[in-house]
PDB file of N, CA and C in Angstrom:
ATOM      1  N   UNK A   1     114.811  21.917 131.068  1.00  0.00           N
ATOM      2  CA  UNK A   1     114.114  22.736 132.047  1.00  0.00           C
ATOM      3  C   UNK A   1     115.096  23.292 133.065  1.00  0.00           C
ATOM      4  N   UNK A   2     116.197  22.337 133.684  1.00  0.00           N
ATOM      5  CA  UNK A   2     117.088  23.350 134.198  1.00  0.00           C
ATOM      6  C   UNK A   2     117.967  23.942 133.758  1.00  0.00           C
ATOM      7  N   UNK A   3     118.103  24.214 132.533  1.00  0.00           N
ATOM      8  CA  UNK A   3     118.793  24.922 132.217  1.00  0.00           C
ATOM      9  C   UNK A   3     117.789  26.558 131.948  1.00  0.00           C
ATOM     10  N   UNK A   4     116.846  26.814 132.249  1.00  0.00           N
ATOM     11  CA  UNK A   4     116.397  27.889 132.552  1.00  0.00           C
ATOM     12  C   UNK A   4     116.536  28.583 133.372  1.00  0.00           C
ATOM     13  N   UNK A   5     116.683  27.874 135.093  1.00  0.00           N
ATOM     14  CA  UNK A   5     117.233  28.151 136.100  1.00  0.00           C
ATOM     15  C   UNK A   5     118.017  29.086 136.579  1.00  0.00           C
ATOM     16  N   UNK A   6     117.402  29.951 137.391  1.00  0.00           N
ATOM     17  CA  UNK A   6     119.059  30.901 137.469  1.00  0.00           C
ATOM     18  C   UNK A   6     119.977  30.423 138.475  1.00  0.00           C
ATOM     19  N   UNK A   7     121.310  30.397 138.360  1.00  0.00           N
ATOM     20  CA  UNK A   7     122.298  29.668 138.980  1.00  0.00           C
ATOM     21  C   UNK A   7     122.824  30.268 140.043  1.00  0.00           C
ATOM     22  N   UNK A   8     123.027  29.638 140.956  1.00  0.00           N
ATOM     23  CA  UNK A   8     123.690  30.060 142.036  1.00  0.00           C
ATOM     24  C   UNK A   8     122.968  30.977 142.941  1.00  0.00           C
ATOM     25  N   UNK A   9     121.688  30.880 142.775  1.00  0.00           N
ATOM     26  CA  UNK A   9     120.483  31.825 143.898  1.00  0.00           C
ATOM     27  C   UNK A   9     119.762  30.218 144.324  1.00  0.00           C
ATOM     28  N   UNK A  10     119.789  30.534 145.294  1.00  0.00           N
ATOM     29  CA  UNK A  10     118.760  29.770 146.521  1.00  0.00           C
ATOM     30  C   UNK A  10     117.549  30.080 146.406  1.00  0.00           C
ATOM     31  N   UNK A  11     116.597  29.241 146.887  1.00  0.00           N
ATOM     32  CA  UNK A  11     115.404  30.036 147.313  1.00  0.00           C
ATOM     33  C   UNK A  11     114.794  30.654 148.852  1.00  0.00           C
ATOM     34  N   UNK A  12     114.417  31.605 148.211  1.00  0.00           N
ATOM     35  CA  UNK A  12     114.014  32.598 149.571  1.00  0.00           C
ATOM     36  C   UNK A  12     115.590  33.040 149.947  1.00  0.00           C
ATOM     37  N   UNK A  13     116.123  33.614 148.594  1.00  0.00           N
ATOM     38  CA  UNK A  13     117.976  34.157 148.915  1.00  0.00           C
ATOM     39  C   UNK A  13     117.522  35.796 148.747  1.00  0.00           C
ATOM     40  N   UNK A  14     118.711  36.664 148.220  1.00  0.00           N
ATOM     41  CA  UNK A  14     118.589  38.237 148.523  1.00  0.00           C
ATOM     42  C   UNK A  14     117.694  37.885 147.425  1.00  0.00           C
ATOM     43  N   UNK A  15     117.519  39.200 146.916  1.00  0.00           N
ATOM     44  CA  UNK A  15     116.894  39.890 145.772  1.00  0.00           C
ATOM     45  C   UNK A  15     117.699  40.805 145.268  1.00  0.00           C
ATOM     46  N   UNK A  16     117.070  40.581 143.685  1.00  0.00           N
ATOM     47  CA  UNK A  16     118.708  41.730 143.051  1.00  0.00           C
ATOM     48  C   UNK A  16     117.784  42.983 142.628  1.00  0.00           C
ATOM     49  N   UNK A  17     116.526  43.505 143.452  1.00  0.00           N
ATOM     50  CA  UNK A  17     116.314  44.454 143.212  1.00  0.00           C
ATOM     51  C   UNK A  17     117.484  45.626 144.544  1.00  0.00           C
ATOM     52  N   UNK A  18     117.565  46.921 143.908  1.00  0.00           N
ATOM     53  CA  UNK A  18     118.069  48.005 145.027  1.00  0.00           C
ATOM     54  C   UNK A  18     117.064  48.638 145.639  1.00  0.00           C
ATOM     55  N   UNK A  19     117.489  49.407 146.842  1.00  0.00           N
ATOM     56  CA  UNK A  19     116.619  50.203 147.880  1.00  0.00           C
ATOM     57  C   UNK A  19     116.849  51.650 147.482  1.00  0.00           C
ATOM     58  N   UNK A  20     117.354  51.459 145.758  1.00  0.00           N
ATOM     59  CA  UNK A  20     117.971  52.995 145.753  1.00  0.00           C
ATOM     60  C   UNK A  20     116.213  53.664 145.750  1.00  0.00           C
ATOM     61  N   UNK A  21     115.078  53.278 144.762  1.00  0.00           N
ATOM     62  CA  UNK A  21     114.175  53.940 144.727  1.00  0.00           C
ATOM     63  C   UNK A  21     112.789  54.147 146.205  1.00  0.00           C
ATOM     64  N   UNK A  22     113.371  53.380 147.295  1.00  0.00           N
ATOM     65  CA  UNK A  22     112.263  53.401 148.083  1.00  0.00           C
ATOM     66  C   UNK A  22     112.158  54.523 148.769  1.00  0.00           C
ATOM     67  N   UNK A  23     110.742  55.035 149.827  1.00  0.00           N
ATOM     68  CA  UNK A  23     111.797  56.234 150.763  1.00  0.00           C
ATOM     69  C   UNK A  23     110.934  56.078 151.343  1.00  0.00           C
ATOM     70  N   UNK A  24     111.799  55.558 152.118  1.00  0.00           N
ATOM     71  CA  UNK A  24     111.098  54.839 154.101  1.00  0.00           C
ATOM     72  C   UNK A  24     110.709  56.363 154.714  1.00  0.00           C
ATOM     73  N   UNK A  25     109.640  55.487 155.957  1.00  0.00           N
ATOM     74  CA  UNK A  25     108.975  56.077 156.391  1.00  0.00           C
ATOM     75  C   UNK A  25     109.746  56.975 157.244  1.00  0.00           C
ATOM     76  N   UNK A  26     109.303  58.035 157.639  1.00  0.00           N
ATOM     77  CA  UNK A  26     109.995  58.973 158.817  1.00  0.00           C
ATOM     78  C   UNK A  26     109.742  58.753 160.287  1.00  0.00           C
ATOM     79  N   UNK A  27     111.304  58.591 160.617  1.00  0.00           N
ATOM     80  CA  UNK A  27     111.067  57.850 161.841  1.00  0.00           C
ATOM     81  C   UNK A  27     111.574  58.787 163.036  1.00  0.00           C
ATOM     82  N   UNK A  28     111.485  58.182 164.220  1.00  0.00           N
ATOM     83  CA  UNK A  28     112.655  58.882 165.739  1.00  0.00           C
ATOM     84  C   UNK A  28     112.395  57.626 166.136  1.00  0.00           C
ATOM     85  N   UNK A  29     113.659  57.962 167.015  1.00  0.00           N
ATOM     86  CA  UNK A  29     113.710  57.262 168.305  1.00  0.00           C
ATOM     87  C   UNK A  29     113.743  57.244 169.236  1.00  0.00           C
ATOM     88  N   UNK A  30     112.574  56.261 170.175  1.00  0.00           N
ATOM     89  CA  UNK A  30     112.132  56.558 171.736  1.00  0.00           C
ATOM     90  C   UNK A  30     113.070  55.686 172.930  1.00  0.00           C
ATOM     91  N   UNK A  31     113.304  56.229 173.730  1.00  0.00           N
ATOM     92  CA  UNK A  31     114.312  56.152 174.585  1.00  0.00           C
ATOM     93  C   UNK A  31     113.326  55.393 175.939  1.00  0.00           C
ATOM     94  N   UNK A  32     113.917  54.608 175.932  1.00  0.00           N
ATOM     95  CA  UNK A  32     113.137  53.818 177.611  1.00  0.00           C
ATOM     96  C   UNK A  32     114.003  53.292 178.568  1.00  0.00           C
ATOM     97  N   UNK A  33     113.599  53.907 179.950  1.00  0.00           N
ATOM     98  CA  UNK A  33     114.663  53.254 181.626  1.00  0.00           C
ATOM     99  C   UNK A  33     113.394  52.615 182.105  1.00  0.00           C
ATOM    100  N   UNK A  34     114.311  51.845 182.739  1.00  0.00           N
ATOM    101  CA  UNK A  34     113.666  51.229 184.199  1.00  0.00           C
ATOM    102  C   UNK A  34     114.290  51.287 185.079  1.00  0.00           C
ATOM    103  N   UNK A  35     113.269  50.597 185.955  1.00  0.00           N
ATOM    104  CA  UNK A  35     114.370  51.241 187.220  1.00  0.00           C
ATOM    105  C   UNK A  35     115.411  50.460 187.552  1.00  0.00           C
ATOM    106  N   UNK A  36     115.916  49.310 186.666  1.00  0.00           N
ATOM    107  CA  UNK A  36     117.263  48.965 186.742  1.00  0.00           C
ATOM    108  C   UNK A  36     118.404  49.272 186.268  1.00  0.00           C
ATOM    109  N   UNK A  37     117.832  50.578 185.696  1.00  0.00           N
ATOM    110  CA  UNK A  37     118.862  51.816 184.742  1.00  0.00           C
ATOM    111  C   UNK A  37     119.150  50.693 183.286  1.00  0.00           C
ATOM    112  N   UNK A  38     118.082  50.295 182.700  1.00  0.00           N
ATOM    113  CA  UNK A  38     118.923  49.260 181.393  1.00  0.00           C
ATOM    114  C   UNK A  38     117.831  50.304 180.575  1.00  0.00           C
ATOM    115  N   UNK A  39     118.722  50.506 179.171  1.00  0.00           N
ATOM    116  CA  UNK A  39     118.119  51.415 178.440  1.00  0.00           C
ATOM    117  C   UNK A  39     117.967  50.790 177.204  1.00  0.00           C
ATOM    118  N   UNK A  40     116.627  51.192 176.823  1.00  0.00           N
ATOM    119  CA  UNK A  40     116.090  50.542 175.363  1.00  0.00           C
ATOM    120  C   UNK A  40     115.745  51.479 174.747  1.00  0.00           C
ATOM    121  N   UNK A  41     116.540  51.520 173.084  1.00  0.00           N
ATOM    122  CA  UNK A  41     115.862  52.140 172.472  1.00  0.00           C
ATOM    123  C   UNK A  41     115.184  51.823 170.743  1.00  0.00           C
ATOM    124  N   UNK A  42     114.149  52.338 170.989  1.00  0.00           N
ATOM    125  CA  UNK A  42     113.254  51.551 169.950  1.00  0.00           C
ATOM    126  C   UNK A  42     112.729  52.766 168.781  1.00  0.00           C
ATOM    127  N   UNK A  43     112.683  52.494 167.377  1.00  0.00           N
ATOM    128  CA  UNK A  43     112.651  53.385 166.285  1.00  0.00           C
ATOM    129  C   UNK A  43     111.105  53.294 166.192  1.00  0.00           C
ATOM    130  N   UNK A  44     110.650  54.191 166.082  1.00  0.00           N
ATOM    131  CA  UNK A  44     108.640  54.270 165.652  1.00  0.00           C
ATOM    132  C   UNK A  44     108.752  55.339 164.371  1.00  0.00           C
ATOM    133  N   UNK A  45     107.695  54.996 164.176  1.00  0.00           N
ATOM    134  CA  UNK A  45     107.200  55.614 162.745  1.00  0.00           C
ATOM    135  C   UNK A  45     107.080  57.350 163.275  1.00  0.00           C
ATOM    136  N   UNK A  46     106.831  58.562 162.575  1.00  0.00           N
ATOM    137  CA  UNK A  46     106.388  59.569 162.929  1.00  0.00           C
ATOM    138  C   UNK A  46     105.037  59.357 163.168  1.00  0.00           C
ATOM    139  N   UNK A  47     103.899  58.640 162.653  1.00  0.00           N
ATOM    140  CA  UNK A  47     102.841  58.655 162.338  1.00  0.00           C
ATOM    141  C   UNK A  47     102.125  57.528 163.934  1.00  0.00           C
ATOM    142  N   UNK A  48     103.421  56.684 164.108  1.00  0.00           N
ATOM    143  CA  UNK A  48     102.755  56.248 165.133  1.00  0.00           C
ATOM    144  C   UNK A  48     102.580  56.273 166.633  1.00  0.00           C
ATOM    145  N   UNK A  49     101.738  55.958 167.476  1.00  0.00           N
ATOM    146  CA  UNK A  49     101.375  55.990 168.907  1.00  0.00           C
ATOM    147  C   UNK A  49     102.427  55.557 169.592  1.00  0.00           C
ATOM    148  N   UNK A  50     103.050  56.083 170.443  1.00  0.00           N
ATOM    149  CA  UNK A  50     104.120  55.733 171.179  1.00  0.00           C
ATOM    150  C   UNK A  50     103.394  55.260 172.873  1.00  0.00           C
ATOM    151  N   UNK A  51     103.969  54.294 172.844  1.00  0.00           N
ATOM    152  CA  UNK A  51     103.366  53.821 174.061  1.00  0.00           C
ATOM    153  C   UNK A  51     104.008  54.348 175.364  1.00  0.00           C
ATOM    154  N   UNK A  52     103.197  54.974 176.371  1.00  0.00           N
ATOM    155  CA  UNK A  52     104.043  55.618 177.822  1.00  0.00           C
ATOM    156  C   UNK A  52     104.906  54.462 178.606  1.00  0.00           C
ATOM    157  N   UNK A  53     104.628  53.130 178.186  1.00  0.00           N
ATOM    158  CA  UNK A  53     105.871  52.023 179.073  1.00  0.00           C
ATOM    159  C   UNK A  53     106.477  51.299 178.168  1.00  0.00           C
ATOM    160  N   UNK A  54     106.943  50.568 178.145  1.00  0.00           N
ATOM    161  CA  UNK A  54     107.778  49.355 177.605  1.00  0.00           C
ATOM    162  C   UNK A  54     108.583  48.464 178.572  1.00  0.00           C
ATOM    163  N   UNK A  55     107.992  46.980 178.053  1.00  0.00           N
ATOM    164  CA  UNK A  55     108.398  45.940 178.737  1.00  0.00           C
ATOM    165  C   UNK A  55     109.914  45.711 178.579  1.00  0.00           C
ATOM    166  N   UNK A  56     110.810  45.847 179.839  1.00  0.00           N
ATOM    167  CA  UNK A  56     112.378  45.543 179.663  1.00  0.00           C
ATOM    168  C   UNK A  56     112.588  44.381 179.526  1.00  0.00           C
ATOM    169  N   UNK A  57     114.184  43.946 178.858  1.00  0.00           N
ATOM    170  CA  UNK A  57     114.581  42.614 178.877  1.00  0.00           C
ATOM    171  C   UNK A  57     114.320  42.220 180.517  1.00  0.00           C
ATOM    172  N   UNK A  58     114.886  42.874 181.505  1.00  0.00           N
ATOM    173  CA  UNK A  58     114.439  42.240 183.197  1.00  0.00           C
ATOM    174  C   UNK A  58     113.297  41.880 183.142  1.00  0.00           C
ATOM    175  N   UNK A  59     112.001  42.286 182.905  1.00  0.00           N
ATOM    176  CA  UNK A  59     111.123  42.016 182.914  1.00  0.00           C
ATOM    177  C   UNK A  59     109.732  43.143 183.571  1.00  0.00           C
ATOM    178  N   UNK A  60     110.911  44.049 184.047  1.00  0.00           N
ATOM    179  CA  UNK A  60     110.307  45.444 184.817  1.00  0.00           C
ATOM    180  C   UNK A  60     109.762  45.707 183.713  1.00  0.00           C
ATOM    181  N   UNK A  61     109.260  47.281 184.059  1.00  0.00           N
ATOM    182  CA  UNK A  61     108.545  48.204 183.247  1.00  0.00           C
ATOM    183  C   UNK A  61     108.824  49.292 183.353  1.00  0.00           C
ATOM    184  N   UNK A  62     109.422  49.726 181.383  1.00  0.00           N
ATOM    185  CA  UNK A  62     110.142  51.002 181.566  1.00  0.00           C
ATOM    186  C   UNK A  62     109.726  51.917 180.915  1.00  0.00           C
ATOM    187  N   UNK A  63     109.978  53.111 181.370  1.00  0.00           N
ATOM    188  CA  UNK A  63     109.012  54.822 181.203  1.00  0.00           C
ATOM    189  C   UNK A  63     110.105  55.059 180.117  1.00  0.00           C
ATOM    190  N   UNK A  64     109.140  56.008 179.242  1.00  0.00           N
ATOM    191  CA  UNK A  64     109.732  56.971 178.165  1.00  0.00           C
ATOM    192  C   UNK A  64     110.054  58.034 178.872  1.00  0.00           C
ATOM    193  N   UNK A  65     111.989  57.935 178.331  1.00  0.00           N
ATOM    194  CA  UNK A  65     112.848  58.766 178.807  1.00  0.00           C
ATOM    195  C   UNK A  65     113.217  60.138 178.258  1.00  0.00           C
ATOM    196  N   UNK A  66     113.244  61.310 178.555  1.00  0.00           N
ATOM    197  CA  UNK A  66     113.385  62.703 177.612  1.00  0.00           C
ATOM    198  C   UNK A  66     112.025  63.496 177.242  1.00  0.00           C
ATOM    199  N   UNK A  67     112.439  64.185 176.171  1.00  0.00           N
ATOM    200  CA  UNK A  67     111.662  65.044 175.438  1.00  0.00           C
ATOM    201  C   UNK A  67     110.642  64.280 174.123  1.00  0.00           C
ATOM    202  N   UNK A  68     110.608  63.052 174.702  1.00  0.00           N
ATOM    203  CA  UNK A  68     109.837  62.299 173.418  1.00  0.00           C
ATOM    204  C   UNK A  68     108.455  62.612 172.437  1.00  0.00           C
ATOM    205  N   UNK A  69     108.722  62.682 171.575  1.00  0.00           N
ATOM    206  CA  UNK A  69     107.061  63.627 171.012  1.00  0.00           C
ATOM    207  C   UNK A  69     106.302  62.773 171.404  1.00  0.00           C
ATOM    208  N   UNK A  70     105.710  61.894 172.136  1.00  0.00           N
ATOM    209  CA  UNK A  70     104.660  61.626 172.960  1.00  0.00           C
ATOM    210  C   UNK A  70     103.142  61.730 172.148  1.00  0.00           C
ATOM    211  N   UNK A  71     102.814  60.903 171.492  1.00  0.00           N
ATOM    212  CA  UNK A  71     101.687  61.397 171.297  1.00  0.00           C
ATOM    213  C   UNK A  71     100.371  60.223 172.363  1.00  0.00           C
ATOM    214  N   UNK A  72      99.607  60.965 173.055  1.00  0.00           N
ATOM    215  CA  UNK A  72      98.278  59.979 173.517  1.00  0.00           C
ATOM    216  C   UNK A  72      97.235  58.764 173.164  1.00  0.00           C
ATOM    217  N   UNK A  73      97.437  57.704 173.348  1.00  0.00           N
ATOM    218  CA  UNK A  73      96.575  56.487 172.432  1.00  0.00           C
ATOM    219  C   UNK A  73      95.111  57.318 172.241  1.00  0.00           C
ATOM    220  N   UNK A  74      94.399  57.141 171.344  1.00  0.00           N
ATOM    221  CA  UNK A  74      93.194  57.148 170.807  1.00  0.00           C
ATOM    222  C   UNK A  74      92.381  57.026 171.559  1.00  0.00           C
ATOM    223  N   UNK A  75      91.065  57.321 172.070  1.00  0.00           N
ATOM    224  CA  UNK A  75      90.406  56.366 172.935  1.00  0.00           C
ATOM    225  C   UNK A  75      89.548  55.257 171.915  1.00  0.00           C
ATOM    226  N   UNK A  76      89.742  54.192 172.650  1.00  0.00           N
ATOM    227  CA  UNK A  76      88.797  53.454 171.400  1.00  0.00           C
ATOM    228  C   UNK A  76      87.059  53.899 171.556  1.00  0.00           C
ATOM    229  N   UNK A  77      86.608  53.709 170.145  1.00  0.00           N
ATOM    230  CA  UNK A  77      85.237  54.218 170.466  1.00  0.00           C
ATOM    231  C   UNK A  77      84.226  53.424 170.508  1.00  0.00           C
ATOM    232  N   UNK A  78      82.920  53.399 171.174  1.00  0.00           N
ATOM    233  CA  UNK A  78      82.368  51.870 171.754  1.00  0.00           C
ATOM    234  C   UNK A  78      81.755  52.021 170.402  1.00  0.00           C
ATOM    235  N   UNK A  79      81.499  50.530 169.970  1.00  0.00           N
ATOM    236  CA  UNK A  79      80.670  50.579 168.857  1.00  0.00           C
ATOM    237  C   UNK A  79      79.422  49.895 169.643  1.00  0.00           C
ATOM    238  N   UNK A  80      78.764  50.522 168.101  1.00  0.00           N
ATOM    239  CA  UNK A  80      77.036  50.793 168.225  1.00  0.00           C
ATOM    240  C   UNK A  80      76.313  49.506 168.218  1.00  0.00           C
ATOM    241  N   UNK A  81      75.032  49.266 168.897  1.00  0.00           N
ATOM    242  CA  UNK A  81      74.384  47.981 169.062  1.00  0.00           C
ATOM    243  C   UNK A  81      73.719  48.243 167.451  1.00  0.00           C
ATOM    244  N   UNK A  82      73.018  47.275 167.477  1.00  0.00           N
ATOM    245  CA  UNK A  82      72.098  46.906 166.301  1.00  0.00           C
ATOM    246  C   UNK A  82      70.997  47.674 166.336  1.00  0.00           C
ATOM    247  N   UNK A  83      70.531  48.013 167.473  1.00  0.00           N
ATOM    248  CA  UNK A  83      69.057  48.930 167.406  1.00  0.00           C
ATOM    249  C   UNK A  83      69.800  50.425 167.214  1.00  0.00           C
ATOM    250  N   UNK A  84      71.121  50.895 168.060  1.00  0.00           N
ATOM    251  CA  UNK A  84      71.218  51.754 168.014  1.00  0.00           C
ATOM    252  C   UNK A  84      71.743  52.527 166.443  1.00  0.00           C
ATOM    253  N   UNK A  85      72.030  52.371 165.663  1.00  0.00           N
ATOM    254  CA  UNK A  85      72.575  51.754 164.005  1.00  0.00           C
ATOM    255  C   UNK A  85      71.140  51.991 163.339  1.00  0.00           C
ATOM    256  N   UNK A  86      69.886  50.881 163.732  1.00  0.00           N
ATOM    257  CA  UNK A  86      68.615  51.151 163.394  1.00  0.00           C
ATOM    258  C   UNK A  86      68.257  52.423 163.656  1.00  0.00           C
ATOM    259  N   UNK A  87      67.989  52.865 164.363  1.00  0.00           N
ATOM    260  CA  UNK A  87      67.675  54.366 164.856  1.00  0.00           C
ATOM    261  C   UNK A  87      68.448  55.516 164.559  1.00  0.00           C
ATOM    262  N   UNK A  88      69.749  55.417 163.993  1.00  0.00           N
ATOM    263  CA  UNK A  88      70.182  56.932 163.319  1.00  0.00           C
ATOM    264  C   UNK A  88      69.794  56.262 162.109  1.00  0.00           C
ATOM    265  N   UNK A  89      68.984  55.424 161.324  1.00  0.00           N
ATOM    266  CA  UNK A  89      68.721  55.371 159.741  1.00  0.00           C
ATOM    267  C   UNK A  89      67.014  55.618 159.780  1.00  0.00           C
ATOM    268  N   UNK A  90      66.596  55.557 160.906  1.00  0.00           N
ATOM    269  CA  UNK A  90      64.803  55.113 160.563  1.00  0.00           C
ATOM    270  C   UNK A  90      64.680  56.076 162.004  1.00  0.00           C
ATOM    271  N   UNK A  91      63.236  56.661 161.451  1.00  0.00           N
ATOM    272  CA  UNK A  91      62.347  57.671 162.614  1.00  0.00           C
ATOM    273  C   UNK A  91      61.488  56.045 163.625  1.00  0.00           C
ATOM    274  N   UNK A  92      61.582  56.416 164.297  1.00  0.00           N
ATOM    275  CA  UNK A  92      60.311  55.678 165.549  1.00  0.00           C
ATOM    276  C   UNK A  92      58.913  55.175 164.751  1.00  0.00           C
ATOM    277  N   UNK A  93      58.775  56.322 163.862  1.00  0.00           N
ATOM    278  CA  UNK A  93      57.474  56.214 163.394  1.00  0.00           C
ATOM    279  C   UNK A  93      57.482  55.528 162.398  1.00  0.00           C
ATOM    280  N   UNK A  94      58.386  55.467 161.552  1.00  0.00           N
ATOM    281  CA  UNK A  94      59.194  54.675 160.326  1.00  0.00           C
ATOM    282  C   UNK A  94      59.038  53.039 160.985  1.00  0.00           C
ATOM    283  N   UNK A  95      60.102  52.756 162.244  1.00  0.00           N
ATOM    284  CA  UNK A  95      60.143  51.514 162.400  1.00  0.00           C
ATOM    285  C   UNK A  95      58.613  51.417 162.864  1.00  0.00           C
ATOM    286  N   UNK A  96      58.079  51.532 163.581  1.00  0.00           N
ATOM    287  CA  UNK A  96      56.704  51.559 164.363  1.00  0.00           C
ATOM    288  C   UNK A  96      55.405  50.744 162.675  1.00  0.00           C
ATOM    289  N   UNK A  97      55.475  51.680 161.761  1.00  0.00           N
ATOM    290  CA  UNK A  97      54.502  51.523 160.763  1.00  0.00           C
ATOM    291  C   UNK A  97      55.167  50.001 160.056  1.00  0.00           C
ATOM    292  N   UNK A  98      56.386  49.900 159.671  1.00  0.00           N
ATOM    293  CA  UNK A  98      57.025  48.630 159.566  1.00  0.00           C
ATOM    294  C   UNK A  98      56.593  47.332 160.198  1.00  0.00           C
ATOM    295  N   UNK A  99      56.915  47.460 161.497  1.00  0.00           N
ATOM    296  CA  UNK A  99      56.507  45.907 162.639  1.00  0.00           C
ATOM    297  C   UNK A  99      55.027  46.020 162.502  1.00  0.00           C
ATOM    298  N   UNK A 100      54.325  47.015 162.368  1.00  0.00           N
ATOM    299  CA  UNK A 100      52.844  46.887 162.034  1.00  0.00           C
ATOM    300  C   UNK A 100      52.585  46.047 160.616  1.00  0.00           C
ATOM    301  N   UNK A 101      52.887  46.510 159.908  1.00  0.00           N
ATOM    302  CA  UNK A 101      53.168  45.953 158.380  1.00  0.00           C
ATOM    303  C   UNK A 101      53.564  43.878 158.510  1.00  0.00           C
ATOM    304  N   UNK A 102      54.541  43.767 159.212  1.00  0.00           N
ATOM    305  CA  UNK A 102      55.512  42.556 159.421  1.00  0.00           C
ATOM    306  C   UNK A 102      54.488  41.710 160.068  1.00  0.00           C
ATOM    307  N   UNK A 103      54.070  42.307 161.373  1.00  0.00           N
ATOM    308  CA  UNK A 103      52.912  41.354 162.242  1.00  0.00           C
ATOM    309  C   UNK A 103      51.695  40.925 161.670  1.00  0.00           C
ATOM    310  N   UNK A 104      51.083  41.978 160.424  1.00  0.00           N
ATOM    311  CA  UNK A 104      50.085  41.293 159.910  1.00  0.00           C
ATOM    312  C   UNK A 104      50.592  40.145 158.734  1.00  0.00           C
ATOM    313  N   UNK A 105      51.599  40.555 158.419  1.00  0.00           N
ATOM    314  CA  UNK A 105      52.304  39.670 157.314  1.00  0.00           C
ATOM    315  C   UNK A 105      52.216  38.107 158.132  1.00  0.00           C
ATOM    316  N   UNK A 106      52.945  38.119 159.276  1.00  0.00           N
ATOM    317  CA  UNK A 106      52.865  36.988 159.883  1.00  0.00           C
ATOM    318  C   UNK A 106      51.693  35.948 160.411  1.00  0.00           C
ATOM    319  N   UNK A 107      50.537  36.989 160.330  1.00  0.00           N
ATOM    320  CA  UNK A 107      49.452  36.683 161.367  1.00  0.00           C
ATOM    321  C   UNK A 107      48.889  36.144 159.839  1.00  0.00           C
ATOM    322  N   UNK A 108      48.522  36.623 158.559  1.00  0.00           N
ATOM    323  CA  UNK A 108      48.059  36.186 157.777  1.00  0.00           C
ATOM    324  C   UNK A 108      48.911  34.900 156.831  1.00  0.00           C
ATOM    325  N   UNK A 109      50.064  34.947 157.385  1.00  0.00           N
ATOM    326  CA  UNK A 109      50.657  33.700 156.842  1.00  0.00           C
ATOM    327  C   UNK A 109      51.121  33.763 155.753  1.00  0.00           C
ATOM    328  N   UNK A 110      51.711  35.468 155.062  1.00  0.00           N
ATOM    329  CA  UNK A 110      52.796  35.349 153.995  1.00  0.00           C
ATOM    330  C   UNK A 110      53.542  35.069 154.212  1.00  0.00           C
ATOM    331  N   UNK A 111      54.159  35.323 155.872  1.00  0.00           N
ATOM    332  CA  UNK A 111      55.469  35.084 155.924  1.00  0.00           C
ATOM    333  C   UNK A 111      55.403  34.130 157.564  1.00  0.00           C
ATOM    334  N   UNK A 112      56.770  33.238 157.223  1.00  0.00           N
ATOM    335  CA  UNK A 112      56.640  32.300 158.773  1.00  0.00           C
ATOM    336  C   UNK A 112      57.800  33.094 159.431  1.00  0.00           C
ATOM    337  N   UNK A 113      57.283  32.211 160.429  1.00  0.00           N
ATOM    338  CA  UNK A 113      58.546  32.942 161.840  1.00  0.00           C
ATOM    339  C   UNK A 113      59.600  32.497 161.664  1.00  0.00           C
ATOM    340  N   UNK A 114      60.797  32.571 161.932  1.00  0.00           N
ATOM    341  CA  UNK A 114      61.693  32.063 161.670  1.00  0.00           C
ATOM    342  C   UNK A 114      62.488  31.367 163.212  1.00  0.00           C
ATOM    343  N   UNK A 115      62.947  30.079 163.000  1.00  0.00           N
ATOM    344  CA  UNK A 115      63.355  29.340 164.296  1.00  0.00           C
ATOM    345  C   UNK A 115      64.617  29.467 164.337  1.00  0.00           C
TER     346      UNK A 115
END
């Protein structure tokens, strides 16, 4: 059995595949000061949200420096309650004839309440 082994690789060592076929994502790089003049700069995706601060090694907080393509976070969007979800699928009159339907169900004892 060890002689199946491949020799002289570790585990969790390189890999003998190449990076000739991959093709990474398209990137820039965003430039950040603080006001202790220490400059960071950090590579983002094209595709992604660049944040207007970044936390410095000091511990300050540092602004995107230059002409940075800048793009604006998203706003997040509130999600919908449970009734409100109910109501873009069913008319008033829809749910209305339903709980009519349900209450006699209950009152005649096909169906129990649930605790």
């Amino acid at each position: 059995m060890a002689d199946s082994s491949f020799k002289g690789l570790a585990i969790g060592g390189r890999s003998l595949e190449t990076d000739d076929a991959i093709n990474f994502a398209e990137r820039y790089e965003v430039t950040y000061i603080c006001p202790n003049k220490h400059i960071t700069i950090l590579p983002f995706s094209s595709e992604a949200e660049v944040p207007p601060v970044w936390e410095c090694r000091c511990g300050k907080i540092a602004h995107v420096r230059g002409n940075t393509p800048y793009k604006t976070p998203k706003k997040a969007s509130r999600s919908k309650t449970h009734w409100e979800m109910l109501t873009d699928r069913r008319s008033m009159e829809d749910l209305q004839k339903n709980l009519d339907e349900r209450l006699k169900m209950l009152e005649s004892g096909k169906i129990h309440r649930g605790l």
